[in-house]
PDB file of N, CA and C in Angstrom:
ATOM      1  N   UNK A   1      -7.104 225.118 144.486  1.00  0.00           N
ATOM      2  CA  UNK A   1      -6.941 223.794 143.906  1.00  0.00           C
ATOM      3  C   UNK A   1      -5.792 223.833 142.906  1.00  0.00           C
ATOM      4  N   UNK A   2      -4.807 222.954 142.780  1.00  0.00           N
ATOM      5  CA  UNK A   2      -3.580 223.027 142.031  1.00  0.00           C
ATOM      6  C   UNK A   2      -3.600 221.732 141.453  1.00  0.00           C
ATOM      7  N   UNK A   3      -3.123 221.925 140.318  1.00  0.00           N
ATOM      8  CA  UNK A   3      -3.404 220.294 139.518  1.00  0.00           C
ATOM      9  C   UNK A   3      -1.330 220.140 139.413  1.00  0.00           C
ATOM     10  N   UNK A   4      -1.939 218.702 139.876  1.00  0.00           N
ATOM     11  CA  UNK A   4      -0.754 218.035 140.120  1.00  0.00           C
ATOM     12  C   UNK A   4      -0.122 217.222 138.512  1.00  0.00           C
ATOM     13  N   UNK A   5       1.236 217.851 138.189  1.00  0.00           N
ATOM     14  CA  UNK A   5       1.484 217.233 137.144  1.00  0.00           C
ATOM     15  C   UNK A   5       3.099 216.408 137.044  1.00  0.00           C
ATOM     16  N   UNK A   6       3.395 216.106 138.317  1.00  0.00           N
ATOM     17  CA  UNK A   6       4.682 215.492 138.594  1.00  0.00           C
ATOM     18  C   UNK A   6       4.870 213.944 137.558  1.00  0.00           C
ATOM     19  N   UNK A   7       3.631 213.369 137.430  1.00  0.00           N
ATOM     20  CA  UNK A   7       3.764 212.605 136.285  1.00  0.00           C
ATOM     21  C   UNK A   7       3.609 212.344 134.969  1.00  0.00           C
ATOM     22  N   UNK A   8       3.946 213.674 134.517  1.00  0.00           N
ATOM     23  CA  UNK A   8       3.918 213.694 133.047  1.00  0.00           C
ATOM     24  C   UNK A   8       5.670 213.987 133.074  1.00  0.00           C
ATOM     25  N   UNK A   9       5.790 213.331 132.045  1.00  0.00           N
ATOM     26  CA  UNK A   9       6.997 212.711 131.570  1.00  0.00           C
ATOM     27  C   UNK A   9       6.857 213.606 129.697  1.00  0.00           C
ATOM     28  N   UNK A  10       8.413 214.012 129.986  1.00  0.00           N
ATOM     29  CA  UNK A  10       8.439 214.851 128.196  1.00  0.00           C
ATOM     30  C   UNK A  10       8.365 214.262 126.939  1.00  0.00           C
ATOM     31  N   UNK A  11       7.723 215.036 125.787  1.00  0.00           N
ATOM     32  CA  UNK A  11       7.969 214.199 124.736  1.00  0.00           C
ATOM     33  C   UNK A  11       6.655 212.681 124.572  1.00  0.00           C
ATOM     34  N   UNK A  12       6.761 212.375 123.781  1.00  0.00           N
ATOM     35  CA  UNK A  12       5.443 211.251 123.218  1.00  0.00           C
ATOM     36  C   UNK A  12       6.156 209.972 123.557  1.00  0.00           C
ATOM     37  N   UNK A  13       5.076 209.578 124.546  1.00  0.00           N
ATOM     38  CA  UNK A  13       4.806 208.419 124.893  1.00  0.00           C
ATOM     39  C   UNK A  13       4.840 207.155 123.643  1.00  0.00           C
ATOM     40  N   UNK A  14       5.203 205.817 124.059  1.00  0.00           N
ATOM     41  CA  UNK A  14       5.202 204.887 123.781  1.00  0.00           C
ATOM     42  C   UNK A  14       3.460 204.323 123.001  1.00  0.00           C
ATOM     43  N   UNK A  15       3.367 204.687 121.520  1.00  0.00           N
ATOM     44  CA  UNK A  15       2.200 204.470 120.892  1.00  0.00           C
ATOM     45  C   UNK A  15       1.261 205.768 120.532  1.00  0.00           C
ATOM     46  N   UNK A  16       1.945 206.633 121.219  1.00  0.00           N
ATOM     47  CA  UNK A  16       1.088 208.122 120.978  1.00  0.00           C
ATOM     48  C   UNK A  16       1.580 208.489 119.367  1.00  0.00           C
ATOM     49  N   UNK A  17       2.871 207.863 118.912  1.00  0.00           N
ATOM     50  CA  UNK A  17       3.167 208.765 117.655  1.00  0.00           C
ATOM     51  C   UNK A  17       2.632 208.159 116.647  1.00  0.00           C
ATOM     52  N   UNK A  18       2.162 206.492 116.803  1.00  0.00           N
ATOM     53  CA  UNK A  18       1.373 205.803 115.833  1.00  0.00           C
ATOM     54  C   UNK A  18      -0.206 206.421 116.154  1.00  0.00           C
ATOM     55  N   UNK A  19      -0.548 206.749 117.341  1.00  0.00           N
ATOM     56  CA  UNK A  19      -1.707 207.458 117.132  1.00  0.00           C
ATOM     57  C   UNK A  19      -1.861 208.605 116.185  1.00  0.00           C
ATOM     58  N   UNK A  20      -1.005 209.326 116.224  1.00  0.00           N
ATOM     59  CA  UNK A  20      -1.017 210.895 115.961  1.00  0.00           C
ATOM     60  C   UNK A  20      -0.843 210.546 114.326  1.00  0.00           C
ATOM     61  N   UNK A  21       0.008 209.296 113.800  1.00  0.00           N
ATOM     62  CA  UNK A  21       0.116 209.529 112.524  1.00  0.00           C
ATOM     63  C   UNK A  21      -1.197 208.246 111.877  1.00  0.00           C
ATOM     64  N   UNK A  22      -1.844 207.788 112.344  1.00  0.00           N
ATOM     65  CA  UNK A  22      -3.020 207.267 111.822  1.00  0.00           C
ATOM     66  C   UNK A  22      -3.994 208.423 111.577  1.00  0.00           C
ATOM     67  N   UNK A  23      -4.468 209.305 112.864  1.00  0.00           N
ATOM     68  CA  UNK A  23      -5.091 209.864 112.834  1.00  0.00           C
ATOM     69  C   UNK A  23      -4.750 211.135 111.564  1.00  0.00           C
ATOM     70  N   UNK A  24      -3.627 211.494 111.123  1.00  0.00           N
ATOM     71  CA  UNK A  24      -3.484 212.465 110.484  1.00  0.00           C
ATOM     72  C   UNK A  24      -3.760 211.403 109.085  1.00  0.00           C
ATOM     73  N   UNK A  25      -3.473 210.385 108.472  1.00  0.00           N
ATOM     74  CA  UNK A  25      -3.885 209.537 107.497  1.00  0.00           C
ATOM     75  C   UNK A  25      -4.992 209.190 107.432  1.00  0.00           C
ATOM     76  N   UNK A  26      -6.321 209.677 108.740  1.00  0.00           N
ATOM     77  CA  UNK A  26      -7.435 209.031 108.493  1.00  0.00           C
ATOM     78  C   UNK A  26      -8.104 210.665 108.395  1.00  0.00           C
ATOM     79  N   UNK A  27      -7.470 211.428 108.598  1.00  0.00           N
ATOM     80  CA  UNK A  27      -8.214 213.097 108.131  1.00  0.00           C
ATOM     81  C   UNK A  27      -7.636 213.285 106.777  1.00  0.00           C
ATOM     82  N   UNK A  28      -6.984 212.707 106.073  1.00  0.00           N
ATOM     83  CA  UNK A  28      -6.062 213.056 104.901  1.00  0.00           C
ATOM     84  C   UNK A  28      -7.381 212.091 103.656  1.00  0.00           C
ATOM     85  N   UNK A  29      -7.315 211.076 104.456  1.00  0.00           N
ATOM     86  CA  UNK A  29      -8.371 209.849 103.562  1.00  0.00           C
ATOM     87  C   UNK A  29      -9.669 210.677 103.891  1.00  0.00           C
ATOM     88  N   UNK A  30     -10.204 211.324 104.923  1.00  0.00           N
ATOM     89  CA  UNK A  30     -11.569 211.961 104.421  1.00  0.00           C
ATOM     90  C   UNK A  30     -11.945 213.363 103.732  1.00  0.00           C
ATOM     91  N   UNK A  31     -10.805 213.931 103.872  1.00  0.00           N
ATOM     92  CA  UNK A  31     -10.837 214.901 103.246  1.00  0.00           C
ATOM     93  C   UNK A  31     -10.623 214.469 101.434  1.00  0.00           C
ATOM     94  N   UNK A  32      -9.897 213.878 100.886  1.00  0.00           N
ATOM     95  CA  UNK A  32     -10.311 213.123 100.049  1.00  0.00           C
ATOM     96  C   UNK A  32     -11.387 212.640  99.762  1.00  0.00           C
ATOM     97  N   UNK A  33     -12.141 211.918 100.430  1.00  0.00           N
ATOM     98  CA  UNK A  33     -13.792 211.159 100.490  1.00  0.00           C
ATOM     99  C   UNK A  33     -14.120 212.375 100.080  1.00  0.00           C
ATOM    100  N   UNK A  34     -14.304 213.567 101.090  1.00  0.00           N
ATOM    101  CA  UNK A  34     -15.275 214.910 100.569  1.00  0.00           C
ATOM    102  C   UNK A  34     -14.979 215.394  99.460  1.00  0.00           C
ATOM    103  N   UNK A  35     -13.346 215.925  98.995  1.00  0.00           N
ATOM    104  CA  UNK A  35     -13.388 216.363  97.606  1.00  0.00           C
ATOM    105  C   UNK A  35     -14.528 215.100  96.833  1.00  0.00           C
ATOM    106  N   UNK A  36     -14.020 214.137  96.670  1.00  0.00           N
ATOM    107  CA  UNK A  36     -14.705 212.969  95.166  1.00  0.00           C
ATOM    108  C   UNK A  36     -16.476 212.900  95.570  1.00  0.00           C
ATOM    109  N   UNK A  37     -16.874 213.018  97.107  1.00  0.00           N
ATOM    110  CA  UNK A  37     -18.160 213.215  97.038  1.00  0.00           C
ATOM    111  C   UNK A  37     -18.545 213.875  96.192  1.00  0.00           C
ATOM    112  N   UNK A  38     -18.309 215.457  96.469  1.00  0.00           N
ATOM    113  CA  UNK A  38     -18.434 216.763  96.062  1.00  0.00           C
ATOM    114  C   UNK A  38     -18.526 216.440  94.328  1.00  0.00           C
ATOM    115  N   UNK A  39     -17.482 215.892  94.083  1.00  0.00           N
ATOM    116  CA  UNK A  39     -17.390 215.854  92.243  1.00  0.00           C
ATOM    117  C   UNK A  39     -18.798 214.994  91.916  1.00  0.00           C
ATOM    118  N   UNK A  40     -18.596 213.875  92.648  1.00  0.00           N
ATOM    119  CA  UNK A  40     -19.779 212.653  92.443  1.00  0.00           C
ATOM    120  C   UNK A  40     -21.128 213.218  92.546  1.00  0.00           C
ATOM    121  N   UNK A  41     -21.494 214.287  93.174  1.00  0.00           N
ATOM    122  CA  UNK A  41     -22.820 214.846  92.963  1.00  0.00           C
ATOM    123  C   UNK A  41     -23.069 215.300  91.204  1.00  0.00           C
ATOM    124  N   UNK A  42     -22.082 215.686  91.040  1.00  0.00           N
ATOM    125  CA  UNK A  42     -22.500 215.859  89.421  1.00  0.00           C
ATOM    126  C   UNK A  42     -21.984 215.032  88.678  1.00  0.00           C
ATOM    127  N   UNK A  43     -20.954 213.876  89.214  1.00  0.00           N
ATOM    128  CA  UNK A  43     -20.415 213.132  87.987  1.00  0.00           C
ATOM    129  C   UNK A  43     -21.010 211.139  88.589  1.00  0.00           C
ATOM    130  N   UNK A  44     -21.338 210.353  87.704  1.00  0.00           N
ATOM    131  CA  UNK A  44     -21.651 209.035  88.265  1.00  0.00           C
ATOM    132  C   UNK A  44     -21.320 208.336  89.714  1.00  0.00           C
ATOM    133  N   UNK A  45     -21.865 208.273  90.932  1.00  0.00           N
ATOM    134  CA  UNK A  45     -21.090 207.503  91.852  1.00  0.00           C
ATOM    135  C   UNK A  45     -21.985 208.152  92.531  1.00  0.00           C
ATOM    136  N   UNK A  46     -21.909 207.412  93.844  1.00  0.00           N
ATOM    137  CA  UNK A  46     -22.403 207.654  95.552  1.00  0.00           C
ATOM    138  C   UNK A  46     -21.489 208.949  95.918  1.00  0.00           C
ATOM    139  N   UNK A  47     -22.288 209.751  95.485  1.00  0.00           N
ATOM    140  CA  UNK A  47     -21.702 211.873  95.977  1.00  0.00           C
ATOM    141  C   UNK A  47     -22.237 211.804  97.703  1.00  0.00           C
ATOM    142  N   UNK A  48     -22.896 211.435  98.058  1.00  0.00           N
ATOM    143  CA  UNK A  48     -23.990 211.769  99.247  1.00  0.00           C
ATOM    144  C   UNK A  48     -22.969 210.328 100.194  1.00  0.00           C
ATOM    145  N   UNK A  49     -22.944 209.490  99.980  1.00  0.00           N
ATOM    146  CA  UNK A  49     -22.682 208.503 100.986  1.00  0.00           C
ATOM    147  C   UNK A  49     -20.954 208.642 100.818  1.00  0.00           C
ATOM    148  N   UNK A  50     -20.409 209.007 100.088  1.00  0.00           N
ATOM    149  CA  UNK A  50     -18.813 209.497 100.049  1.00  0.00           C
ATOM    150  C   UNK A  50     -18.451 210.837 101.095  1.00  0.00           C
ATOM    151  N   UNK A  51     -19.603 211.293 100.602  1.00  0.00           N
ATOM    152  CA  UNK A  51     -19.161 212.758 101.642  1.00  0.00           C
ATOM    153  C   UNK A  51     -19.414 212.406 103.098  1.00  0.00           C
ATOM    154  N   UNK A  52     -20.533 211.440 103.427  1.00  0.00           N
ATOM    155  CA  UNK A  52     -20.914 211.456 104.656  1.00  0.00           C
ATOM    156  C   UNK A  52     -19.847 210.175 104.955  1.00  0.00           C
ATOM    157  N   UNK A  53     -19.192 209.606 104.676  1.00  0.00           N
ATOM    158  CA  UNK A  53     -18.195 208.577 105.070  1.00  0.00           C
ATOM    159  C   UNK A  53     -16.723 209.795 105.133  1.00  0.00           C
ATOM    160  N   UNK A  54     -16.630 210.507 104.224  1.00  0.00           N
ATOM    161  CA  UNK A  54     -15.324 210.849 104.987  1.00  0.00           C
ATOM    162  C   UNK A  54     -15.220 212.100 105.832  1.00  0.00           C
ATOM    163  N   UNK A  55     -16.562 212.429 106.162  1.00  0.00           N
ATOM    164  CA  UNK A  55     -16.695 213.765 107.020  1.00  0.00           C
ATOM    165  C   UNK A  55     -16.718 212.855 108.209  1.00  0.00           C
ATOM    166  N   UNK A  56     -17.288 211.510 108.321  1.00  0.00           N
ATOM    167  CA  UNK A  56     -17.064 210.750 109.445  1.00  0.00           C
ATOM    168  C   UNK A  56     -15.990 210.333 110.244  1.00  0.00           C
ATOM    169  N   UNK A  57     -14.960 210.460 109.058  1.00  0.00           N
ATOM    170  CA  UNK A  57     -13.516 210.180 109.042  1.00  0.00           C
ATOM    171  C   UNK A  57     -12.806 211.539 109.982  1.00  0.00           C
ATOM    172  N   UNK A  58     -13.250 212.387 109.089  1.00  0.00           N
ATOM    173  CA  UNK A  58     -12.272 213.520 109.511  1.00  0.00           C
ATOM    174  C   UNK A  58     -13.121 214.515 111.485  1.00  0.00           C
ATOM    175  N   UNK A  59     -14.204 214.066 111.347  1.00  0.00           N
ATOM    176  CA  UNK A  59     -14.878 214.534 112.992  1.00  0.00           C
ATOM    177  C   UNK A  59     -16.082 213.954 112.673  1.00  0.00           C
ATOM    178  N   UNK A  60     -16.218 212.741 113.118  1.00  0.00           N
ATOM    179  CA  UNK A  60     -17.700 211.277 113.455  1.00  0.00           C
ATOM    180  C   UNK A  60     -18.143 212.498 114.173  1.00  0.00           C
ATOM    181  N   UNK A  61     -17.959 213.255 115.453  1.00  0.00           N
ATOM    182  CA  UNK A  61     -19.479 213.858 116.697  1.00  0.00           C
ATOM    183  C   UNK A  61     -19.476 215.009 115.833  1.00  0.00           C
ATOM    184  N   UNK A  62     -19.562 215.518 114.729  1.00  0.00           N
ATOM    185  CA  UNK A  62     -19.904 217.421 114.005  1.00  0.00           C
ATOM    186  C   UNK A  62     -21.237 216.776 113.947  1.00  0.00           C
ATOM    187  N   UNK A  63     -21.885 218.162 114.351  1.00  0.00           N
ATOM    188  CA  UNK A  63     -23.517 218.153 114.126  1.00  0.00           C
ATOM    189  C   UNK A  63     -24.167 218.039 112.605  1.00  0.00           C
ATOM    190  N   UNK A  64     -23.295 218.542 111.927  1.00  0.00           N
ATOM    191  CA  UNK A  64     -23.965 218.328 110.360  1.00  0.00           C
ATOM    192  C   UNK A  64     -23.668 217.085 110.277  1.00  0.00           C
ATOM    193  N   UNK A  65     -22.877 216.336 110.217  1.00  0.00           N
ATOM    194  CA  UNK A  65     -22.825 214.301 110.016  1.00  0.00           C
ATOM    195  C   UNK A  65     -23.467 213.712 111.008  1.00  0.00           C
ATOM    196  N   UNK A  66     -24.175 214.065 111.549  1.00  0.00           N
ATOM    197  CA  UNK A  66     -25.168 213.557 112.528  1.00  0.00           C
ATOM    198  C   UNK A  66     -25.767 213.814 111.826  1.00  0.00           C
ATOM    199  N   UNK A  67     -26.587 215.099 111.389  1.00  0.00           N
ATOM    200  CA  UNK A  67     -27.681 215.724 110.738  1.00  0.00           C
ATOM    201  C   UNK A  67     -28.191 214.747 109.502  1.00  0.00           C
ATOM    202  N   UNK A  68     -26.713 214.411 108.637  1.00  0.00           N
ATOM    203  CA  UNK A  68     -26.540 213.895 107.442  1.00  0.00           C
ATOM    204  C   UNK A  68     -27.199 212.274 107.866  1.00  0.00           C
ATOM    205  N   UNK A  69     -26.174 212.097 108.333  1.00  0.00           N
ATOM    206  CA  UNK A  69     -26.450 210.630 109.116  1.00  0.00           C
ATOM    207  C   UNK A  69     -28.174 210.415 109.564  1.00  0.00           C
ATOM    208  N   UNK A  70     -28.384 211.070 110.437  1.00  0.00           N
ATOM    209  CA  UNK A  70     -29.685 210.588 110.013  1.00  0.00           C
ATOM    210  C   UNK A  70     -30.597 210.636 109.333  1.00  0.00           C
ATOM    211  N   UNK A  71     -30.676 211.357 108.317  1.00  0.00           N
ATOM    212  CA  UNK A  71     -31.238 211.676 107.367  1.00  0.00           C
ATOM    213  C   UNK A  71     -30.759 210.648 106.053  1.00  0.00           C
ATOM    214  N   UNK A  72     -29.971 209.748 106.166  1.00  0.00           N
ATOM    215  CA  UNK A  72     -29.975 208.652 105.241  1.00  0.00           C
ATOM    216  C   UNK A  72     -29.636 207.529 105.343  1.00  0.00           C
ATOM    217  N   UNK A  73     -30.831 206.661 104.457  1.00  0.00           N
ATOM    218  CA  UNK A  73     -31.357 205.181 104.945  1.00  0.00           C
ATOM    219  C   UNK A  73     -29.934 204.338 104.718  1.00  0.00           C
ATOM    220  N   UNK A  74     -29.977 203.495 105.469  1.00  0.00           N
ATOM    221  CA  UNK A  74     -28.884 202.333 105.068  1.00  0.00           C
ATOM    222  C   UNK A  74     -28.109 202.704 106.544  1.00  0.00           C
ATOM    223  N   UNK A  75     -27.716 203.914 107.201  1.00  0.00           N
ATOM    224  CA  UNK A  75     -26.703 204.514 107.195  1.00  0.00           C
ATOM    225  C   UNK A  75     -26.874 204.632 108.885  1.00  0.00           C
ATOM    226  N   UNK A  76     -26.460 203.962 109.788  1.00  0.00           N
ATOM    227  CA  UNK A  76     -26.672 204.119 111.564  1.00  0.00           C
ATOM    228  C   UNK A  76     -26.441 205.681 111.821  1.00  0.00           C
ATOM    229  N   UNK A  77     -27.060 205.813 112.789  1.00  0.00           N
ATOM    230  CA  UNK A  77     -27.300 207.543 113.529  1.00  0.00           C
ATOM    231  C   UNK A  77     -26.091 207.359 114.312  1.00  0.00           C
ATOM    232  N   UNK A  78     -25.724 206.495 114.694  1.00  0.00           N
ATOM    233  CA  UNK A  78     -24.438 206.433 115.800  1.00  0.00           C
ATOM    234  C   UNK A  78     -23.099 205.378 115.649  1.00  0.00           C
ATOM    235  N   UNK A  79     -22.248 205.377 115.785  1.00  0.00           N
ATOM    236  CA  UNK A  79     -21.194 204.590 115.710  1.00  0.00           C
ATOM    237  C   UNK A  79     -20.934 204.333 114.176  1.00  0.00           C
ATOM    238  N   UNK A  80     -19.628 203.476 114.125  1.00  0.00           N
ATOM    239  CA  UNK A  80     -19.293 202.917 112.505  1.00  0.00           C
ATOM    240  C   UNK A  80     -19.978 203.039 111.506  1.00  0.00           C
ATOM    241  N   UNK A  81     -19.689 203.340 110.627  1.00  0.00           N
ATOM    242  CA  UNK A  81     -20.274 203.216 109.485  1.00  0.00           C
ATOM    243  C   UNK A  81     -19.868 201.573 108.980  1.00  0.00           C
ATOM    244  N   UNK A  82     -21.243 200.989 108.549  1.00  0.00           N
ATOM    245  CA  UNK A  82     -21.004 199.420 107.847  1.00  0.00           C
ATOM    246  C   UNK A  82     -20.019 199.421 106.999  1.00  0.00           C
ATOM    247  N   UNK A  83     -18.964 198.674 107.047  1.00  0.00           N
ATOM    248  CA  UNK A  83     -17.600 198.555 106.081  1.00  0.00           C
ATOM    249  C   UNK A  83     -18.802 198.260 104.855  1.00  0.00           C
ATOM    250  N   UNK A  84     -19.691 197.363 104.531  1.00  0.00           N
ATOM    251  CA  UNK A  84     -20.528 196.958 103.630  1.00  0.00           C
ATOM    252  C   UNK A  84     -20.687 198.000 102.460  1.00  0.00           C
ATOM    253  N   UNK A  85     -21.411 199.216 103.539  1.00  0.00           N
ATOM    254  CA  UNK A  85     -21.405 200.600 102.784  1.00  0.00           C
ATOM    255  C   UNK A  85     -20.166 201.387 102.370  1.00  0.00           C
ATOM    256  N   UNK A  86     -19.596 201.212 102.928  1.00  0.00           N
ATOM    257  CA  UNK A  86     -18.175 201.393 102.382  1.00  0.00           C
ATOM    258  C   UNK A  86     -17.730 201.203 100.759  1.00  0.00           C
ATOM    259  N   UNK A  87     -17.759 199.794 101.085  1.00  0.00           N
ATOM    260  CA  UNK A  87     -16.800 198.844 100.076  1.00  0.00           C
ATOM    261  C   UNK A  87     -18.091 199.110  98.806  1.00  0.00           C
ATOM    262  N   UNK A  88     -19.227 199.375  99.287  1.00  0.00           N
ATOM    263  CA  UNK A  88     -20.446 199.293  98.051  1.00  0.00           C
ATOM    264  C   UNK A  88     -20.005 200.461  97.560  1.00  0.00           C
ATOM    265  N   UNK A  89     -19.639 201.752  98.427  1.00  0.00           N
ATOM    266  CA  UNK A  89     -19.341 203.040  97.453  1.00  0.00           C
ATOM    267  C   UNK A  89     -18.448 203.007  96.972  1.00  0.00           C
ATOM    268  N   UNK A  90     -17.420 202.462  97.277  1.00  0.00           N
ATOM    269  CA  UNK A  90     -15.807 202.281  96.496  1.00  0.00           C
ATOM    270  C   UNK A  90     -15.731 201.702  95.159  1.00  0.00           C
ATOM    271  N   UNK A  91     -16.505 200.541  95.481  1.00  0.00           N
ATOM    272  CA  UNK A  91     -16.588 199.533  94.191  1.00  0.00           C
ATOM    273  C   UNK A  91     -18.082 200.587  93.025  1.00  0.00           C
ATOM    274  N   UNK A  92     -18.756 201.259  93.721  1.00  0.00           N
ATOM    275  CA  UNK A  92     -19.619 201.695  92.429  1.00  0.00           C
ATOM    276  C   UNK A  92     -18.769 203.380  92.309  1.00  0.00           C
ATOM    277  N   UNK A  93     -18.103 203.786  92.897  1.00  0.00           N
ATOM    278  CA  UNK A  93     -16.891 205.039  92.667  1.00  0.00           C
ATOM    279  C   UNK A  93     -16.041 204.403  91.327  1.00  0.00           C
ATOM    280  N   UNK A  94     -15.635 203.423  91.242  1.00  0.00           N
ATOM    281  CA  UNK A  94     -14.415 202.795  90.562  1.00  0.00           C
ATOM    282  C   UNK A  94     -15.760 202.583  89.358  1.00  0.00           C
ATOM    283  N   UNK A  95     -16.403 201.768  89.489  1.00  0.00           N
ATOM    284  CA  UNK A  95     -17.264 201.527  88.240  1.00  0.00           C
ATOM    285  C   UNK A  95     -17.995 202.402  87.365  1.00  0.00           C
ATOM    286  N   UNK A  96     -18.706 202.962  88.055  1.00  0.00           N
ATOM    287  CA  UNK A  96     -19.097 204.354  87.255  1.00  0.00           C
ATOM    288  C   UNK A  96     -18.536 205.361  86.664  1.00  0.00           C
ATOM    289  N   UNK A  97     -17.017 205.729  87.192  1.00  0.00           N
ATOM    290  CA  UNK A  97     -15.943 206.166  86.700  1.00  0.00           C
ATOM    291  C   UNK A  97     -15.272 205.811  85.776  1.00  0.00           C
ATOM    292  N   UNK A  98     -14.915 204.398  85.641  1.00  0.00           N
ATOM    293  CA  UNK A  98     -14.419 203.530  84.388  1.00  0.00           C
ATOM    294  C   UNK A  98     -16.105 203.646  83.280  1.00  0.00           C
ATOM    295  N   UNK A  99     -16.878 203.226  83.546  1.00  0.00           N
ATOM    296  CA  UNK A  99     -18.303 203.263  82.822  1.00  0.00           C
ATOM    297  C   UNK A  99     -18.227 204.876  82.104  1.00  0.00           C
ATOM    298  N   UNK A 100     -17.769 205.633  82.418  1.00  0.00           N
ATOM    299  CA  UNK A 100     -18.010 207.512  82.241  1.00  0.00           C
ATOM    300  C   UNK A 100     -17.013 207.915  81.534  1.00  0.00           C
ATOM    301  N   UNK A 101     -15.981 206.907  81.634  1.00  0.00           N
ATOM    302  CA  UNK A 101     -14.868 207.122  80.858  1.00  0.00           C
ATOM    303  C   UNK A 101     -14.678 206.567  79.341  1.00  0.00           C
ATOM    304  N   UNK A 102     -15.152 205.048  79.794  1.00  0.00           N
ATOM    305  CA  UNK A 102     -15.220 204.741  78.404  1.00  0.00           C
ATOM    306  C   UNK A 102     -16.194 205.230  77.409  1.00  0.00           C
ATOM    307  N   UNK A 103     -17.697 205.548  77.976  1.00  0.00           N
ATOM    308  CA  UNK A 103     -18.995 205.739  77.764  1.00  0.00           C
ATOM    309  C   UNK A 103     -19.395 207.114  77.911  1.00  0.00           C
ATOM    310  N   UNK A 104     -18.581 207.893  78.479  1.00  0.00           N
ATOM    311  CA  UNK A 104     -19.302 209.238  78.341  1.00  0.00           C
ATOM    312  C   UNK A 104     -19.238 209.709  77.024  1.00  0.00           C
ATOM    313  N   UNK A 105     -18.609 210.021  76.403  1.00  0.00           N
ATOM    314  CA  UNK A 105     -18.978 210.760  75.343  1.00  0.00           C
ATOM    315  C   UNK A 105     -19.864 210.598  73.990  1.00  0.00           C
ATOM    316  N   UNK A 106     -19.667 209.104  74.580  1.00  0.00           N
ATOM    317  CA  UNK A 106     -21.144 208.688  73.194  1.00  0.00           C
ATOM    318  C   UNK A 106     -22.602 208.425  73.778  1.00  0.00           C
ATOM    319  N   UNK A 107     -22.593 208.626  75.671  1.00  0.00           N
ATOM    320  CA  UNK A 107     -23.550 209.019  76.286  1.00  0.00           C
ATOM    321  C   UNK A 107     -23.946 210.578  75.890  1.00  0.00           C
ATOM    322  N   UNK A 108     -23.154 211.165  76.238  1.00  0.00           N
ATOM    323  CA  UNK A 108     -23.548 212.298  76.029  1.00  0.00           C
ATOM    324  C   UNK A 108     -24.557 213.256  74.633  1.00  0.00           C
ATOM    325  N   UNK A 109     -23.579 212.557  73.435  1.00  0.00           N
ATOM    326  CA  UNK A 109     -24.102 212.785  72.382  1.00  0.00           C
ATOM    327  C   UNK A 109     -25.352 212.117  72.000  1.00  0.00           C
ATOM    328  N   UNK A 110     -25.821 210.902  72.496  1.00  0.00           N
ATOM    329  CA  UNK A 110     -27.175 210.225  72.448  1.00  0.00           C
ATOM    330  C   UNK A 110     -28.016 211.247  73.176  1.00  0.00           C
ATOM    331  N   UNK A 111     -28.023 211.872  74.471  1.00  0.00           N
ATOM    332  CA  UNK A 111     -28.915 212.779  75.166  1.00  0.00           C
ATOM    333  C   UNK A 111     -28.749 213.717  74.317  1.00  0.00           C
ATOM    334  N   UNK A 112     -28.040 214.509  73.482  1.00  0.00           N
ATOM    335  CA  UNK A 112     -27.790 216.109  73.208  1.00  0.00           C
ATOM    336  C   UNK A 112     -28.499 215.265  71.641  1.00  0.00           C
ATOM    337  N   UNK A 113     -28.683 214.229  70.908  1.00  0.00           N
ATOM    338  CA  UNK A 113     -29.482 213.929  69.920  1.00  0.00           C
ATOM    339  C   UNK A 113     -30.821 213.967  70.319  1.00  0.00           C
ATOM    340  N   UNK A 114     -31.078 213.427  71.615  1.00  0.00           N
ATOM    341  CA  UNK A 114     -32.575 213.463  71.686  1.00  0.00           C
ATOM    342  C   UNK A 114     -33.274 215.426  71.670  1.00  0.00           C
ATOM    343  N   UNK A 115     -32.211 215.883  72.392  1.00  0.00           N
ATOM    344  CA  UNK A 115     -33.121 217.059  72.859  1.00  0.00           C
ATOM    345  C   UNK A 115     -33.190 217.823  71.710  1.00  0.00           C
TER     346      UNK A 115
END
């Protein structure tokens, strides 16, 4: 059996290079998502729904974002993630961050008074 390749033509096709450079901007944007998850587990914000949005980004079928995925509510076992959930982690990423900034340190010192 010989695979016939008389019609491949050299070099990137017409729309393949806007593929290739979305796709490298949409692994660039989740790998991002995962670093600020990662921080967000210990600092104010959605750590858990950041990481699982941009591990979605960077490979949606890996068995651990499945794993993840179903294992948290809000959040479909299959396909898209709700822009809804999205835009809810972005907007409480930005808020809790500004909130931590202005407010952390006289948060902090109220807890380290109590104990």
């Amino acid at each position: 059996m010989s695979l016939d390749y008389s019609e491949l033509q050299p070099g990137l096709q017409p729309g393949e290079e806007v593929h290739g450079i979305k796709r490298i901007l949409r692994i660039a944007l989740g790998v991002v998502l995962v670093l600020a998850g990662i921080a967000m587990l210990v600092l104010p914000g959605q750590g858990l729904l950041t990481i699982i949005v941009g591990l979605n980004l960077i490979k949606p079928d890996n068995p651990l974002v499945k794993w993840i995925r179903a294992r948290t509510p809000g959040i479909p076992d299959e396909g898209p993630i709700p822009v809804k959930a999205i835009v809810f982690g972005i907007v409480l990423f930005v808020v809790f961050g500004v909130l931590s900034f202005l407010y952390g340190q006289d948060t902090f010192n109220w807890i380290r008074d109590q104990i």
